[in-house]
Structures are given as structure tokens and as C-alpha cells.
Protein backbone atom coordinates (compact mmCIF):
# COMPACT_ATOMS: atom_id res chain seq x y z
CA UNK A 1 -125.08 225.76 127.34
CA UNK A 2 -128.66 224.96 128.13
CA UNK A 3 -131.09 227.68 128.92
CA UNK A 4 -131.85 228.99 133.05
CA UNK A 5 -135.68 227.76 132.60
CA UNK A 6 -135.84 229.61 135.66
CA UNK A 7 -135.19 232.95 134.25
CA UNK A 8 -138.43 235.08 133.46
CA UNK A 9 -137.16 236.49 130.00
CA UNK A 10 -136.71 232.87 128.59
CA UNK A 11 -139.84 232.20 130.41
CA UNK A 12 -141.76 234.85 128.87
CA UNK A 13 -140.30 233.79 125.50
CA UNK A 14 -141.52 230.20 125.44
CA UNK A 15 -144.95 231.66 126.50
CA UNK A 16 -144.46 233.95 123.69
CA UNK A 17 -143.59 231.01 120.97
CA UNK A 18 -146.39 228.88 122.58
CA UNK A 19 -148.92 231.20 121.35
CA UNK A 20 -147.34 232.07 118.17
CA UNK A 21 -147.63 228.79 117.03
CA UNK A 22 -151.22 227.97 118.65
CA UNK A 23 -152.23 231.23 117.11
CA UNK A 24 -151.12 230.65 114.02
CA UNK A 25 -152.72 227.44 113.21
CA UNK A 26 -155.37 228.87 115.12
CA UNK A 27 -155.86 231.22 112.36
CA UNK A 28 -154.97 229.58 109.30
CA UNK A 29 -157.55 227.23 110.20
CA UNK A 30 -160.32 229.80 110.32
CA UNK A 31 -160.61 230.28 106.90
CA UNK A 32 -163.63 228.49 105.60
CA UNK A 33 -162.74 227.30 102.08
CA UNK A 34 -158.82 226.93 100.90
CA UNK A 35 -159.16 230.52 99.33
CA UNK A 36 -159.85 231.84 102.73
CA UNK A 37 -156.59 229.62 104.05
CA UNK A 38 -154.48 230.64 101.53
CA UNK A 39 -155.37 234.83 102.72
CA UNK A 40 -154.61 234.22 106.20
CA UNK A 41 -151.34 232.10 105.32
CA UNK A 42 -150.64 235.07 103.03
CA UNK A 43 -150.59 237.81 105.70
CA UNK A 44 -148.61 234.88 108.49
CA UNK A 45 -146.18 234.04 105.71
CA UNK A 46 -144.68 237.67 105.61
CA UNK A 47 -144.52 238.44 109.50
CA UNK A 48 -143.29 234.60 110.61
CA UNK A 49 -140.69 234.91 107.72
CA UNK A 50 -139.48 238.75 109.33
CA UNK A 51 -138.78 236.67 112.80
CA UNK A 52 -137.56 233.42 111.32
CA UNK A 53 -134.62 235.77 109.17
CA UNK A 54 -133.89 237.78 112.63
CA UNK A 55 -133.33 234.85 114.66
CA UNK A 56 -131.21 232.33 111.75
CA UNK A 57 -129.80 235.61 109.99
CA UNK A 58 -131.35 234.27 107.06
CA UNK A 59 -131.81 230.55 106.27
CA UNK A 60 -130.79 230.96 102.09
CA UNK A 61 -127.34 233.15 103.09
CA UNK A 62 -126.00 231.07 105.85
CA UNK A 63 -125.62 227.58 106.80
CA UNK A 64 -128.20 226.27 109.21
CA UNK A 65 -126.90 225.48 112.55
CA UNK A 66 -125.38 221.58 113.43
CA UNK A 67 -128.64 219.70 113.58
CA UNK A 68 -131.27 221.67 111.72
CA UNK A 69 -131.61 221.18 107.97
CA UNK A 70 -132.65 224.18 105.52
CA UNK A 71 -136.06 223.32 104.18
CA UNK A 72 -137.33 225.82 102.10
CA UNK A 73 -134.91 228.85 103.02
CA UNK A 74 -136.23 228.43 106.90
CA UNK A 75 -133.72 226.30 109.12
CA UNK A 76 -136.33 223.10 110.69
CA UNK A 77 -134.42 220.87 113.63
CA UNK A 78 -136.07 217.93 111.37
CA UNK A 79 -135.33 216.64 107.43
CA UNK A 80 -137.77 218.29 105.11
CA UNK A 81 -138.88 216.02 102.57
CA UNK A 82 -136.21 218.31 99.93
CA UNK A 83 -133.78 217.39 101.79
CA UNK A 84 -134.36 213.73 102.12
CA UNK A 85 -133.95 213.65 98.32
């Protein structure tokens, strides 16, 4: 069943993913040496990894769904490099 890109919640939810993952990067990126990058991935890590379990029920208990792969206990719609091997 594809999504009513009509309907304002999964409207607002798109916008909502848009700028999680702009944002993000956005703020990885701002540390200035890789000791700064690896703080700010520190504190994303945690909070993306809270949404990522809520939404897949988490990745390392289940199965991921038919056409994602589990890379890393988070379900990707891609092949990881792991699970190439």
C-alpha cells in the first residue's frame, strides 16, 4: 500500500526526516578535528539509535523487513559492506 502523499501527517513526517538527516550531517560535520566528530556522533548515535529501535522494533531481535538488509543491528534498504561478505 503506498503512502496518501497528500495527507499532512505523512507530509509533516518526510519534512521531519528531511531535516533529521540534513541536521545530522549538518552537525557531525561541525566538529573541527575528528575528536570533535567523534563527540557530536557520540550524543546522535544514542538518540538516532532510540528512533531507529521504535520504528524496526529492533534491528538485532527481529528480521529486517523483505528488501532491507541488517547492517550493523540498524535495518538499511541497501547491502552493507558486512553483508556483502
Amino acid at each position: 500500500m503506498l503512502p496518501d502523499s497528500t495527507c499532512p501527517q505523512y507530509v509533516r513526517l518526510r519534512m521531519l526526516l528531511d531535516s533529521v538527516e540534513a541536521g545530522s550531517i549538518r552537525y557531525y560535520l561541525e566538529g573541527t578535528d575528528p575528536g570533535g566528530k567523534s563527540k557530536q556522533f557520540d550524543k546522535l548515535e544514542p538518540l538516532l539509535m532510540d528512533i531507529i529501535n521504535l520504528v524496526f522494533q529492533g534491528a538485532k531481535k527481529i528480521t529486517c523487513p523483505p528488501g532491507y538488509s541488517n547492517c550493523d543491528g540498524v535495518c538499511v534498504p541497501y547491502q552493507s559492506e558486512e553483508t556483502k561478505r
